[in-house]
Protein backbone atom coordinates (compact mmCIF):
# COMPACT_ATOMS: atom_id res chain seq x y z
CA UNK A 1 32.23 -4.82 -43.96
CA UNK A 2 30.45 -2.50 -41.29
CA UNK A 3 32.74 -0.69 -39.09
CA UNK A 4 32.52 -2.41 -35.63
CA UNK A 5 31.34 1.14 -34.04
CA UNK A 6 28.14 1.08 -35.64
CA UNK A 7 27.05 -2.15 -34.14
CA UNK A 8 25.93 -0.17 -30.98
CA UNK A 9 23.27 2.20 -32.76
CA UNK A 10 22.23 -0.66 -34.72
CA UNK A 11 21.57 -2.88 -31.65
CA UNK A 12 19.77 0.46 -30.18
CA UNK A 13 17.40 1.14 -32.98
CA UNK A 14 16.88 -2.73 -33.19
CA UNK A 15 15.46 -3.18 -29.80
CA UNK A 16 13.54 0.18 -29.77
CA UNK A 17 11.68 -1.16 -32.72
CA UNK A 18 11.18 -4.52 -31.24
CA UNK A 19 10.17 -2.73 -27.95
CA UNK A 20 7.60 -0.42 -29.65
CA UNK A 21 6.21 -3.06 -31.75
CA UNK A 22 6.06 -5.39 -28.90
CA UNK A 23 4.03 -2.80 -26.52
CA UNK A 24 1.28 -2.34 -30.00
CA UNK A 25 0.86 -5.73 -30.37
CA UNK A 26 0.47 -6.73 -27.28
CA UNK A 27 -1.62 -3.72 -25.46
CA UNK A 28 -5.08 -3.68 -25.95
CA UNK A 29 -5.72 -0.16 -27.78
CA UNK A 30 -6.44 3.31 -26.51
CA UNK A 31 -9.79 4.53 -28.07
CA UNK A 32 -9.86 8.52 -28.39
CA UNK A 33 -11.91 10.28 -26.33
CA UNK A 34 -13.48 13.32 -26.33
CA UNK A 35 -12.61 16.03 -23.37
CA UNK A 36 -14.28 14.89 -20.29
CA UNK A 37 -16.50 12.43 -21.74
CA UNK A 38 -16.31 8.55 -21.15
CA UNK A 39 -18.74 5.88 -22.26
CA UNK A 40 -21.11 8.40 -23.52
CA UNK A 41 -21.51 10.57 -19.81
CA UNK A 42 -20.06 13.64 -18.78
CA UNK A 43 -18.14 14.19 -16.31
CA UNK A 44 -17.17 17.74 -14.18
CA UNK A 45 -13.78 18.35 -12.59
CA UNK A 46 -14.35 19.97 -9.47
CA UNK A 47 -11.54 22.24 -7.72
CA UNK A 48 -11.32 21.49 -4.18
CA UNK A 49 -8.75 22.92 -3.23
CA UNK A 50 -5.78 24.87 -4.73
CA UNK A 51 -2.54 26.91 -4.21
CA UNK A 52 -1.38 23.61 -3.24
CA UNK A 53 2.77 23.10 -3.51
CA UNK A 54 3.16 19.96 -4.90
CA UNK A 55 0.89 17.93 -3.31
CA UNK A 56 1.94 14.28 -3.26
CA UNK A 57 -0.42 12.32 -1.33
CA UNK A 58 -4.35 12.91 0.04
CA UNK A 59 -6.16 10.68 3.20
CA UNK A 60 -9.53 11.35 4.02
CA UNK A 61 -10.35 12.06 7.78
CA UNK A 62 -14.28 10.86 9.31
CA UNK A 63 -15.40 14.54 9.42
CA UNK A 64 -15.03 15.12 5.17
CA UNK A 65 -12.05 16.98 5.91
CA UNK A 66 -8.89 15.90 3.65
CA UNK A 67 -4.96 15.64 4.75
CA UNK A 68 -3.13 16.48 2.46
CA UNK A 69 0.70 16.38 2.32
CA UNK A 70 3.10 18.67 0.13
CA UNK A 71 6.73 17.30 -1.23
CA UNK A 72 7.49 20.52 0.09
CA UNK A 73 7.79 19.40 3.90
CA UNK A 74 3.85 20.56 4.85
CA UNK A 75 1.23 18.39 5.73
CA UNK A 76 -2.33 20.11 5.53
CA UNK A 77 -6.02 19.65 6.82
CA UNK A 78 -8.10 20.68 4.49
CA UNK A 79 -12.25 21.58 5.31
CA UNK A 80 -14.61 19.13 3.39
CA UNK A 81 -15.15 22.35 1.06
CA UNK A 82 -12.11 23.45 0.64
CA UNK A 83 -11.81 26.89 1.93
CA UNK A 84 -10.28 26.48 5.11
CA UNK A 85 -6.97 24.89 5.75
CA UNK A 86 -4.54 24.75 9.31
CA UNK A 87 -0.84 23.16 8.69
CA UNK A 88 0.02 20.25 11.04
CA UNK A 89 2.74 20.63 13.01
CA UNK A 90 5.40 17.90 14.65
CA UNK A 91 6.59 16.74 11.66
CA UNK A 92 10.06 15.33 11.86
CA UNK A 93 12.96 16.89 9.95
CA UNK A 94 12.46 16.22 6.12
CA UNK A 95 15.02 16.60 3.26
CA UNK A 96 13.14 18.31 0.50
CA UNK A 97 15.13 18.11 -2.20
CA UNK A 98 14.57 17.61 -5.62
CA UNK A 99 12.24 14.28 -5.92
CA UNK A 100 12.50 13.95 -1.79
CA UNK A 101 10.08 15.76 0.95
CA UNK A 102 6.80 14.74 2.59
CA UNK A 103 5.67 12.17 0.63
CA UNK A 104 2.68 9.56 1.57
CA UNK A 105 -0.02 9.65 4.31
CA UNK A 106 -2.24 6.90 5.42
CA UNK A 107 -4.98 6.53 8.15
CA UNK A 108 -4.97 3.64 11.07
CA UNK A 109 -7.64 1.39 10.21
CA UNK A 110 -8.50 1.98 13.40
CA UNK A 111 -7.95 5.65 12.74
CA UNK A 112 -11.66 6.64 14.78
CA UNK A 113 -10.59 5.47 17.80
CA UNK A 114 -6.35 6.26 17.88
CA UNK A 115 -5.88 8.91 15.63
CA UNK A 116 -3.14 6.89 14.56
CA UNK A 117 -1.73 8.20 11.09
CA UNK A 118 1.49 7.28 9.02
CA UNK A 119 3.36 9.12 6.95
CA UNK A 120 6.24 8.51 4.72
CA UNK A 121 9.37 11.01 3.85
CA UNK A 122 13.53 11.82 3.07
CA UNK A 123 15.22 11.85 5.66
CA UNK A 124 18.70 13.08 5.83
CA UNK A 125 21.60 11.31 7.42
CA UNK A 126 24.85 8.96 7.08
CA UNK A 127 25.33 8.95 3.22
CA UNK A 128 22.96 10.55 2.19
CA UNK A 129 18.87 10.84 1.96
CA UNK A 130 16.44 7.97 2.26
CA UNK A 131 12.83 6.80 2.33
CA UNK A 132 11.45 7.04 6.39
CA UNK A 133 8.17 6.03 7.60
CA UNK A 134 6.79 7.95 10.89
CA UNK A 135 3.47 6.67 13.22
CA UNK A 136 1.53 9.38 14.78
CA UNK A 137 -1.29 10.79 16.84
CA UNK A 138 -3.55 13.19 14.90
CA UNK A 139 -4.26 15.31 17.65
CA UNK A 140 -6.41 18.42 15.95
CA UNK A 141 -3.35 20.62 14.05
CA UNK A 142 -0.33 18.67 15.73
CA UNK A 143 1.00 15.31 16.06
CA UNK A 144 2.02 13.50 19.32
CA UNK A 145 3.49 10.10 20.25
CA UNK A 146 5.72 10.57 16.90
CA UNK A 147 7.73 7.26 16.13
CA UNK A 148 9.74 6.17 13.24
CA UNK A 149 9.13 2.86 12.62
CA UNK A 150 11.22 2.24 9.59
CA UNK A 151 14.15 3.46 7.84
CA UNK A 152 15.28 2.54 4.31
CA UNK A 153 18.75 1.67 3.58
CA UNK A 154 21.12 2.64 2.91
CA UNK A 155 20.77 6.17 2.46
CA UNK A 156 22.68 7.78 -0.66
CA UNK A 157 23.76 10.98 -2.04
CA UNK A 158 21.12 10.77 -4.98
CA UNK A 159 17.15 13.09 -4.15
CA UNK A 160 15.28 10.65 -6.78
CA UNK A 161 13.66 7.89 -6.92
CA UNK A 162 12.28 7.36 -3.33
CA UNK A 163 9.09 4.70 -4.21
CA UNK A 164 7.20 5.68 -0.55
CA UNK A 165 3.65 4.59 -0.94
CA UNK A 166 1.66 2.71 1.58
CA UNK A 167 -0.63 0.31 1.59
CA UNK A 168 -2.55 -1.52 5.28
CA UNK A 169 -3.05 -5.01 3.51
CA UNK A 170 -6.32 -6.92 4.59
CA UNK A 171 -3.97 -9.11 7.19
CA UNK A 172 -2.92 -5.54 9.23
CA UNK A 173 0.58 -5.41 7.74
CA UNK A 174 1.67 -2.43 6.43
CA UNK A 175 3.42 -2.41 2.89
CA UNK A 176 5.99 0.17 2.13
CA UNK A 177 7.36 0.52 -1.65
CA UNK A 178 10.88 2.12 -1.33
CA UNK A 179 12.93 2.72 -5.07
CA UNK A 180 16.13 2.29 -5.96
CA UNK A 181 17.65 5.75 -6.13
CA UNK A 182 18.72 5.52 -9.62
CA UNK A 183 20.99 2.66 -8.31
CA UNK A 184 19.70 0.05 -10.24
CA UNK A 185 22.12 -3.08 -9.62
CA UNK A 186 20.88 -2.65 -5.99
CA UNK A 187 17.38 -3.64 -6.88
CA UNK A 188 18.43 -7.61 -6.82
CA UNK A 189 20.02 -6.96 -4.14
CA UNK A 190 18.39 -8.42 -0.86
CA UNK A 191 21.20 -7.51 1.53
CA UNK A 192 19.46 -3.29 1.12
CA UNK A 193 15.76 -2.19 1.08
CA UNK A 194 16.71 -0.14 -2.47
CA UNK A 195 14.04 -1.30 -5.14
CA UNK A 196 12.10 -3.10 -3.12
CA UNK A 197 8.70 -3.34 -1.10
CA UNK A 198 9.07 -3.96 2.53
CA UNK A 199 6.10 -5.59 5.11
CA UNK A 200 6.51 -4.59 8.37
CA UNK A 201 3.79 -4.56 11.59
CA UNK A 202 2.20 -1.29 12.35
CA UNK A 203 4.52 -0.59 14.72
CA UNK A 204 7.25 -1.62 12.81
CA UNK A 205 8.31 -4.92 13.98
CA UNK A 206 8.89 -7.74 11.18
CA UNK A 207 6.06 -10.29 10.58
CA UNK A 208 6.84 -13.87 11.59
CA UNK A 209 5.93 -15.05 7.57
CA UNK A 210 7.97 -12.52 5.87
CA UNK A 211 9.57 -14.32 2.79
CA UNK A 212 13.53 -13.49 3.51
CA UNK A 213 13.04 -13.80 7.01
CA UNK A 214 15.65 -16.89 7.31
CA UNK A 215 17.52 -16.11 4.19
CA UNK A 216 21.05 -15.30 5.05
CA UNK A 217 22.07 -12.05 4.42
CA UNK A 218 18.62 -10.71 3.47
CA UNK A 219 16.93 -7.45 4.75
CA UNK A 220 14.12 -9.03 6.74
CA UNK A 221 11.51 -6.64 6.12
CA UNK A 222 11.86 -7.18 1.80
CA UNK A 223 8.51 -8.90 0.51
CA UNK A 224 9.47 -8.78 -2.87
CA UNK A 225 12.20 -7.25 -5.16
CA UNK A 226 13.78 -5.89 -8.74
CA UNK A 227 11.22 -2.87 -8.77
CA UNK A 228 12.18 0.32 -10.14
CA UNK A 229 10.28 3.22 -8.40
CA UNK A 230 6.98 1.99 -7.28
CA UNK A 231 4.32 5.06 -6.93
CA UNK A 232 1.31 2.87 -6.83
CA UNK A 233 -0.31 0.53 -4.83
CA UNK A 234 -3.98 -0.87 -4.42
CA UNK A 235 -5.98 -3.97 -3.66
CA UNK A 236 -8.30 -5.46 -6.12
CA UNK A 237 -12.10 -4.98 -4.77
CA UNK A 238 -13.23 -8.62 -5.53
CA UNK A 239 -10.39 -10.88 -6.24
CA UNK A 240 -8.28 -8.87 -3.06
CA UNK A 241 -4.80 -9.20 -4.79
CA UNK A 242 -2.81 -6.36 -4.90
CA UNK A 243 -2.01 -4.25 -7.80
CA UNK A 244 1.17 -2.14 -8.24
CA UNK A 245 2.59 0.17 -10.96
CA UNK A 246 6.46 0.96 -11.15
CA UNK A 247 8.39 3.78 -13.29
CA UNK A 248 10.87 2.14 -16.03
CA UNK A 249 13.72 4.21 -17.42
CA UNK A 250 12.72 5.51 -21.07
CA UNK A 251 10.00 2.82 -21.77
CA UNK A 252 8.87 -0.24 -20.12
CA UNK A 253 6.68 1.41 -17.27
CA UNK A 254 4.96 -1.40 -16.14
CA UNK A 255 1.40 -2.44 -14.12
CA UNK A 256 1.97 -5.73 -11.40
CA UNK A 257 0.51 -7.88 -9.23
CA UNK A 258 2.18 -8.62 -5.65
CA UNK A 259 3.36 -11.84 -5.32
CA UNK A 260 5.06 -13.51 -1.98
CA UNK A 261 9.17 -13.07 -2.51
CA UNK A 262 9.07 -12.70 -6.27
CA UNK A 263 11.87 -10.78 -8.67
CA UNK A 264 9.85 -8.25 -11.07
CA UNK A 265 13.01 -8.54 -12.83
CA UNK A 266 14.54 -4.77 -12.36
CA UNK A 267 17.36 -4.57 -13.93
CA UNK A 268 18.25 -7.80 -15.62
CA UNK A 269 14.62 -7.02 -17.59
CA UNK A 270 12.86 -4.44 -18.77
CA UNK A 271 11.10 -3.02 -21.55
CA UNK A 272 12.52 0.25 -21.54
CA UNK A 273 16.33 2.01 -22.24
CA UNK A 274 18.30 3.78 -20.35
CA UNK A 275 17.91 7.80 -20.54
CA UNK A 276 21.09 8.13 -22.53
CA UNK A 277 20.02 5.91 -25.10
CA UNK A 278 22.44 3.09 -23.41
CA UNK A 279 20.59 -0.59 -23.64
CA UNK A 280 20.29 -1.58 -20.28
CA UNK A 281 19.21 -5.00 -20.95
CA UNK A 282 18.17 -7.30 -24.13
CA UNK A 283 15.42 -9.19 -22.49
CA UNK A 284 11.99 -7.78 -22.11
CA UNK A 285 11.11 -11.51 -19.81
CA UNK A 286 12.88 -14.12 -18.15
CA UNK A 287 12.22 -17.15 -16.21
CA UNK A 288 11.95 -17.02 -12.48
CA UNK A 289 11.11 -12.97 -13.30
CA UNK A 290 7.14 -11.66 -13.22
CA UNK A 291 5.93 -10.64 -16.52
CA UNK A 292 3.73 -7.14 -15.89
CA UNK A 293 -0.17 -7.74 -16.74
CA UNK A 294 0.70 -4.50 -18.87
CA UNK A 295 3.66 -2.35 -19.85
CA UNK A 296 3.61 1.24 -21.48
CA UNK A 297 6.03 2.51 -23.63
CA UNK A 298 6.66 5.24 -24.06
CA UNK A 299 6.81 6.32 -20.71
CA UNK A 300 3.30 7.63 -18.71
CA UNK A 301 5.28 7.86 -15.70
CA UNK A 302 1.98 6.55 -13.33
CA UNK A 303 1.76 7.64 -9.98
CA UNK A 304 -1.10 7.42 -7.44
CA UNK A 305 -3.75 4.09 -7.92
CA UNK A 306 -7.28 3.76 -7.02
CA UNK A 307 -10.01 1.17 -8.11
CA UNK A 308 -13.42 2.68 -8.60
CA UNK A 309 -15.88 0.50 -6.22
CA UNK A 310 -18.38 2.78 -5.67
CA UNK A 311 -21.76 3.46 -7.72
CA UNK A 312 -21.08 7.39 -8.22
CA UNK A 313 -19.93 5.69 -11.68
CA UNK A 314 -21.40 2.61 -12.25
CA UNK A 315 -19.76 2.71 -15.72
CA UNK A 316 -16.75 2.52 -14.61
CA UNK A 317 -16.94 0.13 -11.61
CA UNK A 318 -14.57 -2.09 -11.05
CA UNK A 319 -12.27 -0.10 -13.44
CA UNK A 320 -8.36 1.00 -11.94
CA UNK A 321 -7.29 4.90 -12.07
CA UNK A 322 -3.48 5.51 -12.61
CA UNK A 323 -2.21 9.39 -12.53
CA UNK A 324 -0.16 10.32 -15.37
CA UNK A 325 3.07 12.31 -14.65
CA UNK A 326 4.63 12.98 -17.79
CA UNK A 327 0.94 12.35 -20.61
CA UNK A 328 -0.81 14.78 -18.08
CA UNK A 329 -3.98 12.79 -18.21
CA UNK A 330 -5.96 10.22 -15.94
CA UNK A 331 -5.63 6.54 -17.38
CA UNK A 332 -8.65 4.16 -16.91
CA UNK A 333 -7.54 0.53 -17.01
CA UNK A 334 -10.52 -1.66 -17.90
CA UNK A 335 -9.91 -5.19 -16.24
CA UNK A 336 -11.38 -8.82 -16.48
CA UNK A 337 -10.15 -10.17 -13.61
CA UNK A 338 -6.37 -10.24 -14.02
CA UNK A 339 -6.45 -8.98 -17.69
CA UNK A 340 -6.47 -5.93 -19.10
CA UNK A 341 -9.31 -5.63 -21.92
CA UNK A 342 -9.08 -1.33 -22.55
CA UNK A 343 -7.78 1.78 -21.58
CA UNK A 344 -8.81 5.39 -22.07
CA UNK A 345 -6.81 8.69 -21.25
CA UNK A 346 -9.35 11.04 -19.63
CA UNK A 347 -8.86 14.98 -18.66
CA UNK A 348 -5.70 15.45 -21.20
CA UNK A 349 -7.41 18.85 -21.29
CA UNK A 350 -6.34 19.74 -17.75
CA UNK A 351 -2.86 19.42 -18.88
CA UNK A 352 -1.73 19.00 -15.46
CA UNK A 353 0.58 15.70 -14.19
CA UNK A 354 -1.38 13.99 -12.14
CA UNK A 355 0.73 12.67 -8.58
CA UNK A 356 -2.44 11.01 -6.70
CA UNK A 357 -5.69 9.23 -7.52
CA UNK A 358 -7.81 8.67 -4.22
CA UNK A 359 -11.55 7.08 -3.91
CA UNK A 360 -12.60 8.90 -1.31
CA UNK A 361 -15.59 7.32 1.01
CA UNK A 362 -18.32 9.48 -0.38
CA UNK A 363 -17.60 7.44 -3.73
CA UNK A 364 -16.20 10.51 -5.82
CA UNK A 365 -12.72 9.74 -7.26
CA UNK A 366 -10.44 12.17 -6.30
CA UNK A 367 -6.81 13.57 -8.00
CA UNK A 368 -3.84 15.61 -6.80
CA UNK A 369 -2.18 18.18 -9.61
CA UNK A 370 1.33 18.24 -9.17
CA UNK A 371 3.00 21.99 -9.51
CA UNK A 372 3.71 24.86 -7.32
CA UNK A 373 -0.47 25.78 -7.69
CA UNK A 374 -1.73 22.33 -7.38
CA UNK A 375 -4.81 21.17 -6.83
CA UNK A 376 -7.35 18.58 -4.99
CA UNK A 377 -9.90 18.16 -7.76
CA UNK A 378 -13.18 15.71 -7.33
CA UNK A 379 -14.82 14.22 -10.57
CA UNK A 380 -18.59 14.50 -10.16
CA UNK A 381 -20.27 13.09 -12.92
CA UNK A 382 -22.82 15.63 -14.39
CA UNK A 383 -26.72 14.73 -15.58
């Protein structure tokens, strides 16, 4: 008879095999690729910019210049060729610690005419750090009218794990993903913002249509819920739905689409374990839970999301862009429609993690490196 203290480990190896065989069977395979080469063109990485420290996030202002903001509290305008750069000032008081600083910037819509910019942040106070979102006037090198129109809570003791990108959704509401701080029952929690993405006016009011709105209880602003640590965020050129990626634990990162109120399931499912090796849960789907279009394990830890619309690469139009954190590569996801049909790992040769993949609006797709010498890099295919 086994000895009852074996049971764990077997259980463990069990549903890692189960959870590897799973992702191969159901993932549509990575072909290999040569360096810097995709269907047959080649393709130049361009440096930008560099001596960046830890850039997280880049916006793209009317004149070709580039903000660009650092975890490490700065926020940067950048010339459209790189060799000139003036730090913003007015920023609020950021906690840079560990996973926390400056984090996302996005432009006003109506950016030309107000100047209006938002940026998102860790903010220090009762309990800890949390997720923040500011409103601002660009006003040349320094910000003015500075508001904070939202405020994740609660705020805990723990620096990871923050979420914090934007998106302006085609109705004018602003979408904020906020994670769960490595507090992972709080996730299905609706009573906190932890694990969550919140829909809020630009000025940070609720909208009248927000799902919890009337649910007792509920944090009004939550549009949907059970996420891990969202870190991207983009709407679909044609079909306009919107397309997010979270970070699972070891295993089970996953790709989404937003729904109204749904539960993506975070933690009562998951593809992945926890870092200790400790199952977290035994179900990889549920009902009432979204499945993800597409799950990777082991880990790519994604961060930063851009579809290519543009005709700089009409090869790859149409085709989503996902940085890779911990694979150090850039992951093309070939789609048809809702379903993934390929992806390709591109630039493992930079062998730098990858924290943000912009389409800028002269077409070129462009990446943020993330180290203490980072860099703002523009692919430019070559003849």
């Amino acid at each position: 008879m086994m000895k009852p203290s074996i049971f764990p480990a077997i259980r463990l190896i069990t549903l890692l095999f189960l959870t590897i065989t799973s992702c191969a069977a159901k993932k549509p395979p990575i072909p290999p690729s040569p360096p810097l080469v995709s269907d047959g063109r080649r393709y130049e990485v361009v440096t930008v910019a560099d001596h960046l420290d830890h850039p997280w996030s880049v916006a793209f202002l009317p004149d070709g210049s580039f903000l660009v903001t650092e975890r490490s509290g700065h926020l940067l305008r950048i010339a459209r060729d790189g060799k000139a750069r003036q730090e913003i000032v007015g920023l609020p008081r950021i906690a840079v610690e560990d996973q926390g600083g400056l984090l996302d910037v996005l432009l006003d819509p109506g950016f030309r005419t107000n100047q209006i910019i938002y940026l998102s942040f860790s903010a220090a106070g009762a309990g800890g750090t949390g997720t923040e979102v500011m409103r601002a006037r660009l006003d040349g090198t320094s910000l003015s009218d500075t508001t904070t129109i939202f405020r994740a809570l609660p705020k805990t003791p723990v620096s990871k794990q923050y979420g914090s990108r934007f998106l302006m959704a085609t109705d004018g509401k602003l979408l904020v993903t906020i994670g769960d701080k490595t507090d992972m029952q709080q996730a299905q929690n609706l009573g906190n913002h932890l694990g969550k993405v919140v829909r809020i006016n630009p000025d940070g009011s609720i909208p009248h249509d927000n799902p919890f709105l009337g649910t007792p209880g509920a944090q009004p602003a939550i549009y949907c819920y059970g996420n891990r640590n969202i870190q991207g965020i983009a709407i679909h050129p044609v079909t306009g739905m919107i397309w997010m990626h979270e970070h699972g634990p070891m295993g089970g990162d996953e790709l989404n689409i937003l729904k109204k109120g749904a539960n993506y399931g975070w933690p009562l499912v998951t593809y992945g374990i926890d870092y200790s090796g400790e199952v977290i849960s035994d179900k990889a789907t549920a009902p009432g839970i979204e499945t993800p279009v597409l799950q990777w394990t082991p880990c790519i830890a994604p961060s930063g999301m851009a579809f290519c619309t543009g005709d700089r690469y009409p090869e790859w139009k149409g085709n989503l862009f996902i940085g890779s954190l911990v694979q150090r590569h850039l992951r093309r996801v070939v789609l048809d429609g809702d379903k993934v049909t390929g992806e390709q790992e591109l630039f493992r040769d930079l062998k730098e993690r990858i924290r943000d993949v912009r389409q800028g609006p002269d077409g070129y797709l462009y990446l943020l490196t993330d180290n203490d010498d980072g860099r703002l890099l523009r692919i430019v295919p070559t003849p």
